[in-house]
C-alpha atoms as a PDB file:
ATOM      1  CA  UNK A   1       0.000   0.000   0.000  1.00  0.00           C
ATOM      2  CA  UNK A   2       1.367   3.241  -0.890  1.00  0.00           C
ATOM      3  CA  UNK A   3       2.409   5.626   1.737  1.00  0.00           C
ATOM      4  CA  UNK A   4       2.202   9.283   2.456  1.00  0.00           C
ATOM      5  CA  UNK A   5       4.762  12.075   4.413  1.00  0.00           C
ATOM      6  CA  UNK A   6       2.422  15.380   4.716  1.00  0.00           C
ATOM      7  CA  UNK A   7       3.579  18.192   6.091  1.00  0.00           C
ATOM      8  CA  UNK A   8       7.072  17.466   7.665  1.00  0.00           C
ATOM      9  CA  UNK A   9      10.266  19.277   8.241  1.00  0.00           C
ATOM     10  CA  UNK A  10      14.013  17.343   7.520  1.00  0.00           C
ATOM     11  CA  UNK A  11      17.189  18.359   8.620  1.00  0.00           C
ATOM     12  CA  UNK A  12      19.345  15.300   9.393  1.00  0.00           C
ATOM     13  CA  UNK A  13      21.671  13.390   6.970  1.00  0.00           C
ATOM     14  CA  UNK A  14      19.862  10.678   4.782  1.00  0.00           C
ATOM     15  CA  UNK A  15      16.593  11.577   6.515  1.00  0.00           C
ATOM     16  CA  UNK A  16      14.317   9.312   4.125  1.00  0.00           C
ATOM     17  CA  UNK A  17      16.854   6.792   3.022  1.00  0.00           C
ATOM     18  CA  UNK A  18      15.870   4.381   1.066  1.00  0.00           C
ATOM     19  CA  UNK A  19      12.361   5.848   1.212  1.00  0.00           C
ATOM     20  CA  UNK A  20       9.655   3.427  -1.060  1.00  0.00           C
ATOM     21  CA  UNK A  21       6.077   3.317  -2.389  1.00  0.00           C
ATOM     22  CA  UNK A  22       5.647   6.984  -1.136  1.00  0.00           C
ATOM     23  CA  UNK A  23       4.386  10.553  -2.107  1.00  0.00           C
ATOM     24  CA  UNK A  24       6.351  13.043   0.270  1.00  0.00           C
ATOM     25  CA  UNK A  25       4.137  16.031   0.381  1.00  0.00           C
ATOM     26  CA  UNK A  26       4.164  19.971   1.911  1.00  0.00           C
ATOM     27  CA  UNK A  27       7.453  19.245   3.061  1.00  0.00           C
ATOM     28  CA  UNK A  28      10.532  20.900   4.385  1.00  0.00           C
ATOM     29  CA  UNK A  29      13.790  19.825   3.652  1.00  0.00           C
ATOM     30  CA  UNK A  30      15.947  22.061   5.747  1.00  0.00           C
ATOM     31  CA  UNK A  31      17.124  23.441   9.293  1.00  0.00           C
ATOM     32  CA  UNK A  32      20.154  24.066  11.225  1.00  0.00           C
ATOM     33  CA  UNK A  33      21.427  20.386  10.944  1.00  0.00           C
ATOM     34  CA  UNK A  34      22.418  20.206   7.090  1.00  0.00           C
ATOM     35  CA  UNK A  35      21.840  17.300   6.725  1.00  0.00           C
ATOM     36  CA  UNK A  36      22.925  15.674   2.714  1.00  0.00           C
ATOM     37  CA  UNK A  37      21.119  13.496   0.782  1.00  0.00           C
ATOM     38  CA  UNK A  38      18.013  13.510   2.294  1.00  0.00           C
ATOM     39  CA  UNK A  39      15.692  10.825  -0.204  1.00  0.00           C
ATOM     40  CA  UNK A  40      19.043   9.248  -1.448  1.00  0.00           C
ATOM     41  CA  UNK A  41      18.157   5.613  -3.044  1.00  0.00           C
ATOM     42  CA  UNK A  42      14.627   5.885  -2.627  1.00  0.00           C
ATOM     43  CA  UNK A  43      12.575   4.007  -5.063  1.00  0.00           C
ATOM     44  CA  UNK A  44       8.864   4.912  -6.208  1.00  0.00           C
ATOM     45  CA  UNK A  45       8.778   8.082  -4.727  1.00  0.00           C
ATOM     46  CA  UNK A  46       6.177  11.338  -5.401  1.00  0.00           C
ATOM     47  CA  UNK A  47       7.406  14.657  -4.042  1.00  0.00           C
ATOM     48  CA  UNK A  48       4.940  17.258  -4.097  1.00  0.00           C
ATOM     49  CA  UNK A  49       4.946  20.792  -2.891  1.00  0.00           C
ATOM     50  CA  UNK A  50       7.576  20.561  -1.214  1.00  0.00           C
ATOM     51  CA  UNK A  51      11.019  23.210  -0.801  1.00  0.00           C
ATOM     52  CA  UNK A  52      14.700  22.070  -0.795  1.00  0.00           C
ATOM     53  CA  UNK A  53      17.931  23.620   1.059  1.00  0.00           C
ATOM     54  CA  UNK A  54      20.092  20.512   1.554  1.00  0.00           C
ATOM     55  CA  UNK A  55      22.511  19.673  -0.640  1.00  0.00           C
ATOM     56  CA  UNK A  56      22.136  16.048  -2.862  1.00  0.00           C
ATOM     57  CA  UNK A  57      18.480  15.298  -1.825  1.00  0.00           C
ATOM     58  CA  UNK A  58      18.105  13.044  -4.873  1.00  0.00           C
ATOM     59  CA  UNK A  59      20.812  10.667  -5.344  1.00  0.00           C
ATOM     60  CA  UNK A  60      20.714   7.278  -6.844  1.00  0.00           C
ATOM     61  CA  UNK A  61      16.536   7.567  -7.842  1.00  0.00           C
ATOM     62  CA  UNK A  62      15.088   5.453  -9.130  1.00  0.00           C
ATOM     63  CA  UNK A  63      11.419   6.378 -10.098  1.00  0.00           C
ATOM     64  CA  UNK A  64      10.682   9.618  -9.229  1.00  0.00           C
ATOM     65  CA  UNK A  65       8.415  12.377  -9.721  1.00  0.00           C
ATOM     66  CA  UNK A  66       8.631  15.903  -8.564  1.00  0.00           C
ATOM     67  CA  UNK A  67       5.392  18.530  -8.717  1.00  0.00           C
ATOM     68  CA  UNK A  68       5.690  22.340  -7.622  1.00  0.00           C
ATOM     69  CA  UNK A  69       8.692  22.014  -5.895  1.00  0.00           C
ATOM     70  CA  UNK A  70      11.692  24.659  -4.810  1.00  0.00           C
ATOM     71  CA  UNK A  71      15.475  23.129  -4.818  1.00  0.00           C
ATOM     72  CA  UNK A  72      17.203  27.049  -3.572  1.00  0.00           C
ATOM     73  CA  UNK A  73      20.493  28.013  -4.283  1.00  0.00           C
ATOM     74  CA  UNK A  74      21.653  25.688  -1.509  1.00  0.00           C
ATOM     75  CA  UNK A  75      20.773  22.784  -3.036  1.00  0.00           C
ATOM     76  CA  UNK A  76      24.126  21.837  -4.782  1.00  0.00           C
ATOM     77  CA  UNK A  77      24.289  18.818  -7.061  1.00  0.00           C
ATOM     78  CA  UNK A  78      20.390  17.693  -6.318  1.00  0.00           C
ATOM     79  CA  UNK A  79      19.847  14.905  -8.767  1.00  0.00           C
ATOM     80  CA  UNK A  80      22.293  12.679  -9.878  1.00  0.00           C
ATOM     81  CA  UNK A  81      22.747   9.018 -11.262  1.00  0.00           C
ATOM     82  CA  UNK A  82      18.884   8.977 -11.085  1.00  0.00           C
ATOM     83  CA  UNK A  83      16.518   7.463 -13.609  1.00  0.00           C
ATOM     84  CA  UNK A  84      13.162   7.356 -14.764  1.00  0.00           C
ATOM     85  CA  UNK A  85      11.849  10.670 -13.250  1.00  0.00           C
ATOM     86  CA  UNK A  86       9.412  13.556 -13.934  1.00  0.00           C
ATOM     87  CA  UNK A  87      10.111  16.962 -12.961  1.00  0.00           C
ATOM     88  CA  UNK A  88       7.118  19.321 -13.375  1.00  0.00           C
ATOM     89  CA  UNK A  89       6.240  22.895 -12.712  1.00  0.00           C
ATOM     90  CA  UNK A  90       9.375  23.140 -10.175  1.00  0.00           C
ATOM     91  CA  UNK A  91      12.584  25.001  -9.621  1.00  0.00           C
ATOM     92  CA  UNK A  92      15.757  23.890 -10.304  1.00  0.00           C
ATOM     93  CA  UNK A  93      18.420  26.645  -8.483  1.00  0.00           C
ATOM     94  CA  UNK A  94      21.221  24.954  -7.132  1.00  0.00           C
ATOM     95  CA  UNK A  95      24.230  24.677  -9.564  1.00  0.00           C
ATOM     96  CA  UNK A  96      25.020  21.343 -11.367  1.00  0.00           C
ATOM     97  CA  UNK A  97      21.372  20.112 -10.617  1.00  0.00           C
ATOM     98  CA  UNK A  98      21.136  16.832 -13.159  1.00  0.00           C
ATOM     99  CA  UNK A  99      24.136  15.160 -13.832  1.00  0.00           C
ATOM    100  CA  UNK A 100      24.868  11.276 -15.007  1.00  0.00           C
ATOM    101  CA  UNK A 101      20.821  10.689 -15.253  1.00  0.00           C
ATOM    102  CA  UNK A 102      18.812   8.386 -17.560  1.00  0.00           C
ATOM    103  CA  UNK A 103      15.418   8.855 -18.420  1.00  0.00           C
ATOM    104  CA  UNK A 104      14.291  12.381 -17.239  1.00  0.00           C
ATOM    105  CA  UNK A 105      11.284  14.305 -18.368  1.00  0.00           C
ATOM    106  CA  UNK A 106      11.152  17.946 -17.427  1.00  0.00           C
ATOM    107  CA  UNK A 107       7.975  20.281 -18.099  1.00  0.00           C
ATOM    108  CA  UNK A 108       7.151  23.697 -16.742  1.00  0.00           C
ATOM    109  CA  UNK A 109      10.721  24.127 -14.749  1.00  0.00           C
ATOM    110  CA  UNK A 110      12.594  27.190 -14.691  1.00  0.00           C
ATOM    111  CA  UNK A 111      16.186  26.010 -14.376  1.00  0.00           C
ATOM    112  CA  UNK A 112      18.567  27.908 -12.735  1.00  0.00           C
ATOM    113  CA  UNK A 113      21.609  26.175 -12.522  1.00  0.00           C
ATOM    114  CA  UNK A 114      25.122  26.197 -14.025  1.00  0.00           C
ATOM    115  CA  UNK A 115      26.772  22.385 -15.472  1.00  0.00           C
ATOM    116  CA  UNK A 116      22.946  21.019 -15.596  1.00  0.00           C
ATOM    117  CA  UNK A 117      22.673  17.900 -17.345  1.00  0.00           C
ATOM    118  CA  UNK A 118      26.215  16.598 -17.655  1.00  0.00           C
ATOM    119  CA  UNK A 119      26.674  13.206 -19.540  1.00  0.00           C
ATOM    120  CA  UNK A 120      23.049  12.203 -19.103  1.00  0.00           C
ATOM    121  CA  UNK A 121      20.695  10.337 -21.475  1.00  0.00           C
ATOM    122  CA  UNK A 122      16.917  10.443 -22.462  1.00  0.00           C
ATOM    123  CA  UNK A 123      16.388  13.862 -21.374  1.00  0.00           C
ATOM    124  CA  UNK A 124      13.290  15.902 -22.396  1.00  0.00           C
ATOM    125  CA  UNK A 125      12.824  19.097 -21.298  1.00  0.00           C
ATOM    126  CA  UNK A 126       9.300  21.400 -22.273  1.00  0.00           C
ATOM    127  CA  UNK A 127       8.068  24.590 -21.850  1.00  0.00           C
ATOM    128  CA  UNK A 128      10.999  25.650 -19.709  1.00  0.00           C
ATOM    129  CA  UNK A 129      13.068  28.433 -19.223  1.00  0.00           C
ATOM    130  CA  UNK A 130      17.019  27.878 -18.644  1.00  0.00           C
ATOM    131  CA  UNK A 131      19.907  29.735 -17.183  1.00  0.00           C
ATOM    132  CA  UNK A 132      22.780  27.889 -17.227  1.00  0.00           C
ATOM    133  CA  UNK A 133      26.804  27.592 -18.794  1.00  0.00           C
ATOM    134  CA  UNK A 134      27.960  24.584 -20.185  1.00  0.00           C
ATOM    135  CA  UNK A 135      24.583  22.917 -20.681  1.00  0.00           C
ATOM    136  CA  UNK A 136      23.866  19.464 -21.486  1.00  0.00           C
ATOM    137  CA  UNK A 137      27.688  18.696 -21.972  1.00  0.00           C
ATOM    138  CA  UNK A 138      28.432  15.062 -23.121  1.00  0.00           C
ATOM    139  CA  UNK A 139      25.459  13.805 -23.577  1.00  0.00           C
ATOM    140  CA  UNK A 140      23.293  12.119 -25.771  1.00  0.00           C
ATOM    141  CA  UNK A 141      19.636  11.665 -26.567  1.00  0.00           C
ATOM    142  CA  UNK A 142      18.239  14.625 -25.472  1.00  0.00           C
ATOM    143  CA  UNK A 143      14.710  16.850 -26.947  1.00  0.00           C
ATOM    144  CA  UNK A 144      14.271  20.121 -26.225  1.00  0.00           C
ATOM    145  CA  UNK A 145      10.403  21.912 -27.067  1.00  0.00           C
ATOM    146  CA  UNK A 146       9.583  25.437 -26.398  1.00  0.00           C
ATOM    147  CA  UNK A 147      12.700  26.153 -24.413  1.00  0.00           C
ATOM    148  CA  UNK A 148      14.013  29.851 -23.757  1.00  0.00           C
ATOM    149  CA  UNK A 149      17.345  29.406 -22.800  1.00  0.00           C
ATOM    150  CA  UNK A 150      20.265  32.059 -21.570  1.00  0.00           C
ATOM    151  CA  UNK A 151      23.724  30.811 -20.982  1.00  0.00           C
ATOM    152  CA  UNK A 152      27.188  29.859 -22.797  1.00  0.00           C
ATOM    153  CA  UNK A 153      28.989  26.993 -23.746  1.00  0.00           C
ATOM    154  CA  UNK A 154      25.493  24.855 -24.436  1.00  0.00           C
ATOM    155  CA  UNK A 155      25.073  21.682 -25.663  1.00  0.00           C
ATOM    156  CA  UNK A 156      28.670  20.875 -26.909  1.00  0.00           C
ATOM    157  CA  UNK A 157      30.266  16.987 -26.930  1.00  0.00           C
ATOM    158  CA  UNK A 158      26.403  16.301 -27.513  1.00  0.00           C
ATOM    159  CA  UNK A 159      24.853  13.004 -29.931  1.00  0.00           C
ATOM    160  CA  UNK A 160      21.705  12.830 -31.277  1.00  0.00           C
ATOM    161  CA  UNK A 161      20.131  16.243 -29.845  1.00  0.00           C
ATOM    162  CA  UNK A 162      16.443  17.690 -31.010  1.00  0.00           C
ATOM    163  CA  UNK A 163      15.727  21.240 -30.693  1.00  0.00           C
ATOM    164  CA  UNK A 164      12.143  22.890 -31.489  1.00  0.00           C
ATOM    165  CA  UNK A 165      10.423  25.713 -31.068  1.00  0.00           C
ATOM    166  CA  UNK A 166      12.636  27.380 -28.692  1.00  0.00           C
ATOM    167  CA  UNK A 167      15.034  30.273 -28.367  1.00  0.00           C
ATOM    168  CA  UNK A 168      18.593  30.146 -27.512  1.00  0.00           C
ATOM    169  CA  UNK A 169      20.907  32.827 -26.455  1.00  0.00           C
ATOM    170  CA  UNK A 170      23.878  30.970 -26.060  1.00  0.00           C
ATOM    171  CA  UNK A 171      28.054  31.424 -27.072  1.00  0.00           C
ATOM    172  CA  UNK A 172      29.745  28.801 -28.841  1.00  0.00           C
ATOM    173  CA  UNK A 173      26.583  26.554 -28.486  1.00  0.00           C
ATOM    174  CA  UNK A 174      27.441  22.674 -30.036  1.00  0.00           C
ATOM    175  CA  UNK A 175      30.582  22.576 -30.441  1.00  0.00           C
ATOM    176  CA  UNK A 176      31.822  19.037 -31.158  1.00  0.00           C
ATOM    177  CA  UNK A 177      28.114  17.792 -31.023  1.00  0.00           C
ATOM    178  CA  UNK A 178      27.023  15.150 -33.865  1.00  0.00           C
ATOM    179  CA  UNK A 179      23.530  14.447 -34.920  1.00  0.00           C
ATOM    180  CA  UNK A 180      21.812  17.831 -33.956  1.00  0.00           C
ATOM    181  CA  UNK A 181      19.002  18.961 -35.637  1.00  0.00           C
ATOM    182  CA  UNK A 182      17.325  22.422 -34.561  1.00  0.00           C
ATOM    183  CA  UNK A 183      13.909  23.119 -36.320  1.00  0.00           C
ATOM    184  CA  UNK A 184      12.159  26.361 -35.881  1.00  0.00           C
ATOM    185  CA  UNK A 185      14.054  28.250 -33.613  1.00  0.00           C
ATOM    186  CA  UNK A 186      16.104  31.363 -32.989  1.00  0.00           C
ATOM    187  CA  UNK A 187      19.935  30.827 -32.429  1.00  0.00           C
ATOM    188  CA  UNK A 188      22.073  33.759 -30.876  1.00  0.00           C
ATOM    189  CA  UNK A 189      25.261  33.925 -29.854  1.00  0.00           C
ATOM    190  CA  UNK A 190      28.979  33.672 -31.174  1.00  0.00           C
ATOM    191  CA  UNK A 191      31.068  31.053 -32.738  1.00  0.00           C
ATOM    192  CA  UNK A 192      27.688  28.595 -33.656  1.00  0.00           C
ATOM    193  CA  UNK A 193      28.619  24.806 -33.772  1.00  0.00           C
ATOM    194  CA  UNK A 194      32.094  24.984 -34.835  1.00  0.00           C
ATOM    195  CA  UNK A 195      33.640  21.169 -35.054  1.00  0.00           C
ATOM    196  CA  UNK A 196      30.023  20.066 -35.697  1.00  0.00           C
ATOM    197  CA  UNK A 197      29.102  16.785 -37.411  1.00  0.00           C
ATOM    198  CA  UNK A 198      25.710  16.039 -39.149  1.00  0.00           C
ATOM    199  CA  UNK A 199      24.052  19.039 -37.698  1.00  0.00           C
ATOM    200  CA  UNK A 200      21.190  20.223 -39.466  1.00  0.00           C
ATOM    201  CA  UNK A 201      19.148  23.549 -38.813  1.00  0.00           C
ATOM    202  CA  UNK A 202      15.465  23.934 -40.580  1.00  0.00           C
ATOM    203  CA  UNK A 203      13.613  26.923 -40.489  1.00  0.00           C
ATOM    204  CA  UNK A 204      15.733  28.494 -37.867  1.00  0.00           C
ATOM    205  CA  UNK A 205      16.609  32.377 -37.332  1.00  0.00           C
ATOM    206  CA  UNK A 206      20.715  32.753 -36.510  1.00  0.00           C
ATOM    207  CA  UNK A 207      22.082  35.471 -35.148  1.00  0.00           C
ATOM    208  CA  UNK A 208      25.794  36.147 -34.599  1.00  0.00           C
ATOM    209  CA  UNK A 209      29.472  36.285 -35.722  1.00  0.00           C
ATOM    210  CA  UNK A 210      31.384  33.442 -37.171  1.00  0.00           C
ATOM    211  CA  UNK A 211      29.012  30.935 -37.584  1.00  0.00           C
ATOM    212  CA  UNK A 212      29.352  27.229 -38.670  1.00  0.00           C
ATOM    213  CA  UNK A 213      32.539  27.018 -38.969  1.00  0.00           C
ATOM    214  CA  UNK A 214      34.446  24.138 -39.283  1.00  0.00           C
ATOM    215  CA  UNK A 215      31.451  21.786 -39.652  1.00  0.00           C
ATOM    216  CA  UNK A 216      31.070  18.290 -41.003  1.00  0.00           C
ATOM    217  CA  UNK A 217      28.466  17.144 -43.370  1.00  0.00           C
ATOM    218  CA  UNK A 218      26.157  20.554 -42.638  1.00  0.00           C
ATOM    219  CA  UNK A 219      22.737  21.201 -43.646  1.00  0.00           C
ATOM    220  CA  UNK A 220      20.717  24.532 -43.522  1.00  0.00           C
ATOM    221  CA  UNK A 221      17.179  24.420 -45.075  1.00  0.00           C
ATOM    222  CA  UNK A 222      15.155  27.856 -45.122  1.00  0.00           C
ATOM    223  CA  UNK A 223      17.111  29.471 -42.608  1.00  0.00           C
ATOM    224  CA  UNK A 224      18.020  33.293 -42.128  1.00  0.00           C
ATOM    225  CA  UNK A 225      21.119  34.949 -40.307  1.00  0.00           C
ATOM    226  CA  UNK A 226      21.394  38.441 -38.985  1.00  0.00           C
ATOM    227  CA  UNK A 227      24.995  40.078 -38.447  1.00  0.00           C
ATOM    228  CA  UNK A 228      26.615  36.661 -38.965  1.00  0.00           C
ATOM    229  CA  UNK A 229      29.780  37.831 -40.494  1.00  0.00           C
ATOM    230  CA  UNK A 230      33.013  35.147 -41.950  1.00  0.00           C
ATOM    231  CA  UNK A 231      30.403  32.228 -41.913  1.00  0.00           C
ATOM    232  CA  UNK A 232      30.968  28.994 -42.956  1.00  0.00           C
ATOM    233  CA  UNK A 233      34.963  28.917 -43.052  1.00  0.00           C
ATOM    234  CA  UNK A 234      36.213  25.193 -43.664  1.00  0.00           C
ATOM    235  CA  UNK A 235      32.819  23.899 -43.171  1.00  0.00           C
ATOM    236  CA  UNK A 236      31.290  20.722 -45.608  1.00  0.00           C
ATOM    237  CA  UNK A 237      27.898  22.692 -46.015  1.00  0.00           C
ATOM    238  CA  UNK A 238      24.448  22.775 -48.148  1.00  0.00           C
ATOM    239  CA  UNK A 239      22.657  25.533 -47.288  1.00  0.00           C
ATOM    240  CA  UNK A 240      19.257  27.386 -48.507  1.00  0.00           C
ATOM    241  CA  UNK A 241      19.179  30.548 -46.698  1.00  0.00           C
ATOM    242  CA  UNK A 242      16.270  33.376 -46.948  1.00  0.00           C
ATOM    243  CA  UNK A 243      17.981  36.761 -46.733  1.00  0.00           C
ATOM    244  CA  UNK A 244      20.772  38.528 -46.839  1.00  0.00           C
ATOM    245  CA  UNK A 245      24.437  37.325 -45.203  1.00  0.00           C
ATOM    246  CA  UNK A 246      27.003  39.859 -44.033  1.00  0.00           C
ATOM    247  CA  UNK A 247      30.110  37.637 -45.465  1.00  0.00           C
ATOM    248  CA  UNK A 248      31.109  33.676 -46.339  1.00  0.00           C
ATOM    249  CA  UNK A 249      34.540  32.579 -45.765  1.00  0.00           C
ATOM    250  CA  UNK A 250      36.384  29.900 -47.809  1.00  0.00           C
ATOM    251  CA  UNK A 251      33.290  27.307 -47.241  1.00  0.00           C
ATOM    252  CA  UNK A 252      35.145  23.768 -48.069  1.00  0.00           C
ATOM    253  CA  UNK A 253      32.811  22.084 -49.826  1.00  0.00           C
ATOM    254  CA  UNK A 254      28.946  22.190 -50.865  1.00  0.00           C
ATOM    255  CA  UNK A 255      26.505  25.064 -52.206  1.00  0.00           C
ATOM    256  CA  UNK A 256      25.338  27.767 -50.114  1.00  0.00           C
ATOM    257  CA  UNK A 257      22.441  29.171 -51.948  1.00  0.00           C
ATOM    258  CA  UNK A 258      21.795  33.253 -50.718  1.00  0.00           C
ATOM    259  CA  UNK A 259      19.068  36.372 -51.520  1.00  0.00           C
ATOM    260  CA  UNK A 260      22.157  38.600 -51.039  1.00  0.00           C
ATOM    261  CA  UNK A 261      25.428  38.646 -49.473  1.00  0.00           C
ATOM    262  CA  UNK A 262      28.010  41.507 -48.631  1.00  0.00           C
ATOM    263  CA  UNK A 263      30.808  39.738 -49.138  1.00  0.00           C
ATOM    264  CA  UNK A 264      32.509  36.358 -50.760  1.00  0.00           C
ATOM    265  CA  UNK A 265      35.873  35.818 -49.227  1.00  0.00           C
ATOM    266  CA  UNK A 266      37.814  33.370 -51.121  1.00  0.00           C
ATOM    267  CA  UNK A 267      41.479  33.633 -50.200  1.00  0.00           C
ATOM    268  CA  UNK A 268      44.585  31.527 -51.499  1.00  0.00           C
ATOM    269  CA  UNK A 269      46.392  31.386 -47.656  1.00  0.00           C
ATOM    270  CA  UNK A 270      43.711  28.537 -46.579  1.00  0.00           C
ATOM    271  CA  UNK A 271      45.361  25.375 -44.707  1.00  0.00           C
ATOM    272  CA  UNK A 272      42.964  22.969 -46.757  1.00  0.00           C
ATOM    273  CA  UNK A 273      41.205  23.066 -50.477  1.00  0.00           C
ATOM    274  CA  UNK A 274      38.218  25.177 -50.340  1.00  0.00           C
ATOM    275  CA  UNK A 275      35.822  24.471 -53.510  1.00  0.00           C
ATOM    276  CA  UNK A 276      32.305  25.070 -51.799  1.00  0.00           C
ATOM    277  CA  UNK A 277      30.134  27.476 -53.972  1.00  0.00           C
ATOM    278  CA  UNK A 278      28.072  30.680 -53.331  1.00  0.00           C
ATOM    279  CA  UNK A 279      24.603  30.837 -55.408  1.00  0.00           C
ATOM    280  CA  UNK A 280      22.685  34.506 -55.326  1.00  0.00           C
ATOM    281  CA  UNK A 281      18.900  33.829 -56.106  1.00  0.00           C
END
């Protein structure tokens, strides 16, 4: 028979060890003990309503779901090594909340939290907004859906990443990734997805200099840039773009078809053959 917690207050260390079969709810985890890893190992647990300021509450999970819940500031490292969880309408504030998890849906968070999701798998994250720096880094599997997300350093070391409907204001955002593909969504920030492999963008709005550089086997279909300047330097690239382009750079391969562009830089100093072509509509 499933069990219920209502209403209680936790301070000491592994408070609800190994806690089973039960929805935690209204509860407290905090006080002038500070205690760690307050629900570490529990199995089959509901946590609803309830505010966090312990550090690693949510260790070694496995089934989990959180509802309108706080994790502060204080609560460094909350969830890691867990699996098969759902994280809904609840805040995330404590730096490096989700690392090394497996099978995570998130939906109505706002995410406040540098290093979140390190070298996790089966992530999907909805309707959320995101502060964070070096997001998502090394892992794999991972859908993003209506996300508006502020940060640097995002999604880079990445496989087999889905991006819709969201907004990204992000530096040097996947780097080194493979298998990305980004459909209907703006993309801001410096130095896009240099060292990318089979990343493909679709209907998607990029802003910023030095774009796509470097990139493997790219693939751009009805997309428009604003103040991206020197894009596409040594990148293998086939790209319909709507619009105008401030300048391409020695592109390596492929056809990069264009409304307008300010400038075609093809120079004779480049450290590989460049024979990728420039089309104006």
């Amino acid at each position: 028979m499933r069990q219920q917690i209502i209403g209680k207050q936790f301070d000491e260390e592994r408070a609800l060890y190994f806690l089973q079969h039960t929805d935690v709810v209204d509860c407290i985890f905090a006080g002038p003990a500070d205690g760690e890893s307050v629900l570490k190992e529990a199995r089959d647990v509901g946590v609803m309503n309830c505010s966090f300021s312990l550090r690693y509450p949510l260790w070694h999970v496995q089934g989990f779901r959180m509802e309108k819940s706080t994790m502060d500031e204080m609560t460094r490292a909350a969830i890691w090594y867990a699996c098969n969880g759902e994280i809904s309408d609840s805040v995330l504030g404590g730096i490096k909340a989700v690392r090394e998890c497996h099978n995570i849906d998130l939906s109505g968070c706002e995410i406040i939290s540098q290093e979140f999701g390190w070298k996790s798998s089966g992530i999907t994250l909805k309707n959320s907004f995101v502060t964070a720096e070096y997001l998502f880094l090394d892992s794999r599997d991972v859908k993003l859906e209506n996300v508006q997300m502020k940060g640097k350093y995002s999604f880079q070391y990445m496989e087999h990443l889905e991006i819709r409907d969201s907004c990204l204001d992000t530096k040097d955002a996947f780097w080194h990734s493979k298998n990305v593909t980004v459909v209907n969504s703006t993309l801001k920030g410096e130095y896009l997805a240099w060292f990318s492999e089979n990343l493909t963008l679709v209907d998607c709005h990029i802003i910023g200099t030095q774009p796509l550089c470097y990139c493997k086997n790219l693939k751009l279909v009805n997309c428009t840039m604003e103040a991206t300047d020197l894009s596409f330097e040594y990148s293998e690239v086939e790209a319909d773009i709507r619009g105008h382009v401030d300048s391409i750079k020695n592109p390596k391969c492929g056809q990069i078809t264009v409304d307008s562009v300010g400038e075609i830089i093809m120079t004779d100093d480049t450290v590989m053959d460049c024979t990728g072509e420039v089309h104006i509509r």
